[in-house]
N, C-alpha and C. Protein backbone atom coordinates (compact mmCIF):
# COMPACT_ATOMS: atom_id res chain seq x y z
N UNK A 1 148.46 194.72 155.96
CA UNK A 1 147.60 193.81 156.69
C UNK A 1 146.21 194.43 156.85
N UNK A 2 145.09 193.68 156.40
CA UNK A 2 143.86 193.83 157.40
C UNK A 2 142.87 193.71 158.34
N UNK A 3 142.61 194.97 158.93
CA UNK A 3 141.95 194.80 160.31
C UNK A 3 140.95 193.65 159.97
N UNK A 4 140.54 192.94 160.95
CA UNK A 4 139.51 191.61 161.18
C UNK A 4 138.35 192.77 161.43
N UNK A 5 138.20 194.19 161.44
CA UNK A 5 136.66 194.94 161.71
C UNK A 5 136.69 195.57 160.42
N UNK A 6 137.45 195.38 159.10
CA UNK A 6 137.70 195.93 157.98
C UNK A 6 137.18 194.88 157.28
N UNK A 7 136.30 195.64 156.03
CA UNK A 7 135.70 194.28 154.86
C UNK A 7 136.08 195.33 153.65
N UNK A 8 136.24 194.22 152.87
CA UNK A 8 136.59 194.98 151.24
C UNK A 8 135.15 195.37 151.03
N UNK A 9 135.30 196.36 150.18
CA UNK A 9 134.38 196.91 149.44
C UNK A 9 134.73 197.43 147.71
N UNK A 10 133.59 197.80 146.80
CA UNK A 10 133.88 197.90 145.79
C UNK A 10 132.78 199.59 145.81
N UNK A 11 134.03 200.57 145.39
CA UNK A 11 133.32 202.02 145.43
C UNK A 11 133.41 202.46 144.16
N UNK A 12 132.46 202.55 143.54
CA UNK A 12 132.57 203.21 142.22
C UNK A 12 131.80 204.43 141.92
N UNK A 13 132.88 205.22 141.40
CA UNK A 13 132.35 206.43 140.74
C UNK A 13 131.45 206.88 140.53
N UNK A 14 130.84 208.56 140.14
CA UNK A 14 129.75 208.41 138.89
C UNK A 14 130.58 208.94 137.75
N UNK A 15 129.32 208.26 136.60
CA UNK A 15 130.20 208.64 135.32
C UNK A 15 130.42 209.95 135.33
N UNK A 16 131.61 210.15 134.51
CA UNK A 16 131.95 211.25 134.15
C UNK A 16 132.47 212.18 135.65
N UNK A 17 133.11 210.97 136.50
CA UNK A 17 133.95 211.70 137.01
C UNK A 17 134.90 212.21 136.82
N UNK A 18 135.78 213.70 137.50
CA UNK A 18 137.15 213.84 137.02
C UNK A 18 138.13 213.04 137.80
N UNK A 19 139.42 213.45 137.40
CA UNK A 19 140.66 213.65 138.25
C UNK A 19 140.90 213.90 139.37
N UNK A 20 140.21 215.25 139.87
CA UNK A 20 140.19 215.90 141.18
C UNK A 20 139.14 214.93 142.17
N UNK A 21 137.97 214.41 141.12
CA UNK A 21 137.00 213.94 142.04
C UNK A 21 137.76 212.47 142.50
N UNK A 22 138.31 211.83 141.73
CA UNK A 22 139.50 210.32 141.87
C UNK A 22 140.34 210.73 143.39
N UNK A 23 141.06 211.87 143.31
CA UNK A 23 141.59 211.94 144.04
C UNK A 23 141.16 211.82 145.37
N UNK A 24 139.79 212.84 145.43
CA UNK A 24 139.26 213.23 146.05
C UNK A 24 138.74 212.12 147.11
N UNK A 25 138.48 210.91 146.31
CA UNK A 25 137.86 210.06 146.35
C UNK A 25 139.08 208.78 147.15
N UNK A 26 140.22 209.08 146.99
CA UNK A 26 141.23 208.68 147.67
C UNK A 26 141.37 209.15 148.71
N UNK A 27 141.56 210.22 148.64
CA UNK A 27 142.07 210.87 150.23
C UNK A 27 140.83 210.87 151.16
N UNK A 28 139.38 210.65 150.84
CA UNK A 28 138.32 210.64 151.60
C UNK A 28 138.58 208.60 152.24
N UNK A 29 139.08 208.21 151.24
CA UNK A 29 138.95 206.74 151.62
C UNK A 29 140.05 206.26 152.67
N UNK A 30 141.46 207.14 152.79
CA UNK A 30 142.73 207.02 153.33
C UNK A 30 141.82 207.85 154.57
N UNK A 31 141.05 209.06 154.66
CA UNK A 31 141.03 209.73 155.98
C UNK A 31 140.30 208.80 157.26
N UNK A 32 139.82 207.77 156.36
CA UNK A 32 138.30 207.30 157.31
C UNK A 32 139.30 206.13 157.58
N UNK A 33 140.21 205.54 157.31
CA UNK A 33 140.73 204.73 157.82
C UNK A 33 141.09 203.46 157.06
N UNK A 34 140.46 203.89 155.40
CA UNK A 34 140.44 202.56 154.53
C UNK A 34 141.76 202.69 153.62
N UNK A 35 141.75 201.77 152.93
CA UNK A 35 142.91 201.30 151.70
C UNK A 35 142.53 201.52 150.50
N UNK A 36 143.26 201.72 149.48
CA UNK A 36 142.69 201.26 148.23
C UNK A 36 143.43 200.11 147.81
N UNK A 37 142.97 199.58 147.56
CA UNK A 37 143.61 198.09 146.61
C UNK A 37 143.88 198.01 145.29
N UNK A 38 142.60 198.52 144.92
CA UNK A 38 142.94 198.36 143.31
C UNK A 38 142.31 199.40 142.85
N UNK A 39 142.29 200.36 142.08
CA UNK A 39 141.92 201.20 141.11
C UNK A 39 141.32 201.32 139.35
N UNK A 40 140.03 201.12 139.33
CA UNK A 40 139.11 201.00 137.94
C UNK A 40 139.81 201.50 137.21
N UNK A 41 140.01 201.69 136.14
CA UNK A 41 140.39 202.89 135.21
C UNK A 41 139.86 202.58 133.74
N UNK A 42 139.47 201.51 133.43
CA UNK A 42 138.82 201.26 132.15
C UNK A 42 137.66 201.05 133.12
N UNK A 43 136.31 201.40 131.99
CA UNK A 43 134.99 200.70 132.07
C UNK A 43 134.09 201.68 132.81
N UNK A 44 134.62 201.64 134.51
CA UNK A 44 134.09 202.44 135.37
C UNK A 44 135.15 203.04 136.17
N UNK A 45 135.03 204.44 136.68
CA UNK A 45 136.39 204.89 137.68
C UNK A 45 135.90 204.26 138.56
N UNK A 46 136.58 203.47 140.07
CA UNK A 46 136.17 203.30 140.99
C UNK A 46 137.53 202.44 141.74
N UNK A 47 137.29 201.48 143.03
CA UNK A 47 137.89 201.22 143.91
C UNK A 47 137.62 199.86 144.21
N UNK A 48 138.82 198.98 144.42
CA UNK A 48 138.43 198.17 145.57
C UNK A 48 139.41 198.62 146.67
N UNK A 49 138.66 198.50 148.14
CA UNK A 49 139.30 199.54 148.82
C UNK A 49 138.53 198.48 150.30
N UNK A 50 139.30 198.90 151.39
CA UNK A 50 139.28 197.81 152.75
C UNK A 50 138.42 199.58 153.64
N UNK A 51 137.89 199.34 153.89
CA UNK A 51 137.10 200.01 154.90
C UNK A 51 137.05 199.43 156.43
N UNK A 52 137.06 200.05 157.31
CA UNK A 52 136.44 200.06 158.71
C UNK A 52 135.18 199.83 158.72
N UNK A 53 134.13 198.64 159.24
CA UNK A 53 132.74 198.47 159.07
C UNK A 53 132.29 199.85 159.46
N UNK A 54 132.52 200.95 160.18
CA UNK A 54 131.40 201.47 160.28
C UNK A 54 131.75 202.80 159.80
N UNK A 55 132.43 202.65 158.68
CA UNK A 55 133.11 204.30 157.74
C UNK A 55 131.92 203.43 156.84
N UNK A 56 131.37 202.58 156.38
CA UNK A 56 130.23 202.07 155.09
C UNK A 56 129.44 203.42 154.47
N UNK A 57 129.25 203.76 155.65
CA UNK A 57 127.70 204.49 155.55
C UNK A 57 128.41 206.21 154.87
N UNK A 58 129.54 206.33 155.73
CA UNK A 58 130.24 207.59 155.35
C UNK A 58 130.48 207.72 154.05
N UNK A 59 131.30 206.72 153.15
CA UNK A 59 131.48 206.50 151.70
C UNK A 59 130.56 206.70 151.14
N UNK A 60 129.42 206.24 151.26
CA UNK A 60 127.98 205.98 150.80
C UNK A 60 127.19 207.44 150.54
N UNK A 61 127.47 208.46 150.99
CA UNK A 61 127.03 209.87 151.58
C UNK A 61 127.88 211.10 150.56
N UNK A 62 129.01 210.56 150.05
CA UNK A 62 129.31 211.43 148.74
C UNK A 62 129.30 211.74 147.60
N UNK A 63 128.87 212.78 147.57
CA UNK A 63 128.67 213.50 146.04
C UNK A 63 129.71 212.39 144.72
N UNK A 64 130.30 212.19 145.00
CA UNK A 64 130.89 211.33 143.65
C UNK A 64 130.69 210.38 143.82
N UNK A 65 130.07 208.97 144.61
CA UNK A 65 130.20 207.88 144.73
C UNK A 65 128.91 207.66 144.22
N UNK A 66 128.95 206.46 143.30
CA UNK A 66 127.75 205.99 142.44
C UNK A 66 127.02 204.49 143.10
N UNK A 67 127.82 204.02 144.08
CA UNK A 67 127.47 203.30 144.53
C UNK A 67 128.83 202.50 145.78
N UNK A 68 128.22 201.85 146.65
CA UNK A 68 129.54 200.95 147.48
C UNK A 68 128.79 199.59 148.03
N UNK A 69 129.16 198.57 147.14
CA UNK A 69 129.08 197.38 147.42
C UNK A 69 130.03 196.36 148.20
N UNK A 70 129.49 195.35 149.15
CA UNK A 70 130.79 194.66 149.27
C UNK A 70 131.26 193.90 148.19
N UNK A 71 132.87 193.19 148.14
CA UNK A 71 133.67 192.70 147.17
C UNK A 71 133.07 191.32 147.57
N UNK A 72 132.66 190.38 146.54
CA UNK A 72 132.71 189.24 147.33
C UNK A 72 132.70 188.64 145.79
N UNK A 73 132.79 187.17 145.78
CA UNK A 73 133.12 186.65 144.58
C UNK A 73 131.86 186.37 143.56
N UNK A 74 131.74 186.26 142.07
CA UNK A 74 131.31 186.17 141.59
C UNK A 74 131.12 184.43 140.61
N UNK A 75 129.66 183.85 140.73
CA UNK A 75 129.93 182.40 139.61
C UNK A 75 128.89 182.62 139.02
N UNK A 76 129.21 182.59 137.61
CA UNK A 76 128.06 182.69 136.40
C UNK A 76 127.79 181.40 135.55
C-alpha cells in the first residue's frame, strides 16, 4: 500500500553505473522510507520507486543519481 504523503517518482542512474552503485541505490531508497516498484535494466539503470514527499530532495543529493523526476503519464 501507499502512503497518501508518498508520490511515485522516476530515479535514474548515471551512465555507467555499477552493481554496487544499483544496490546502493536501493538500500538508500528502502532507508528513507521509499519502495521500488520497478527496476530499469535495459536503456537506462534506474527506478520507479514511491518516496515520502520530503525524502525528494535527499535522493536528489547522490553521487549516482542522474536525475529524479515525478512518474506521471505520458501522450505523444
Amino acid at each position: 500500500m501507499i502512503d497518501s504523503l508518498d508520490s511515485t517518482y522516476i530515479v535514474a542512474l548515471k551512465q555507467g553505473s555499477d552493481a554496487k552503485q544499483v544496490q546502493e541505490a536501493k538500500s538508500d531508497i528502502q532507508a528513507v522510507g521509499g519502495k521500488v516498484l520497478h527496476e530499469f535494466k535495459v536503456g537506462m539503470k534506474g527506478f520507479v520507486v514511491t518516496l515520502p514527499d520530503d525524502q525528494y530532495n535527499t535522493m536528489t543529493t547522490k553521487d549516482y543519481v542522474d536525475f529524479v523526476e515525478a512518474d506521471k503519464e505520458m501522450h505523444i
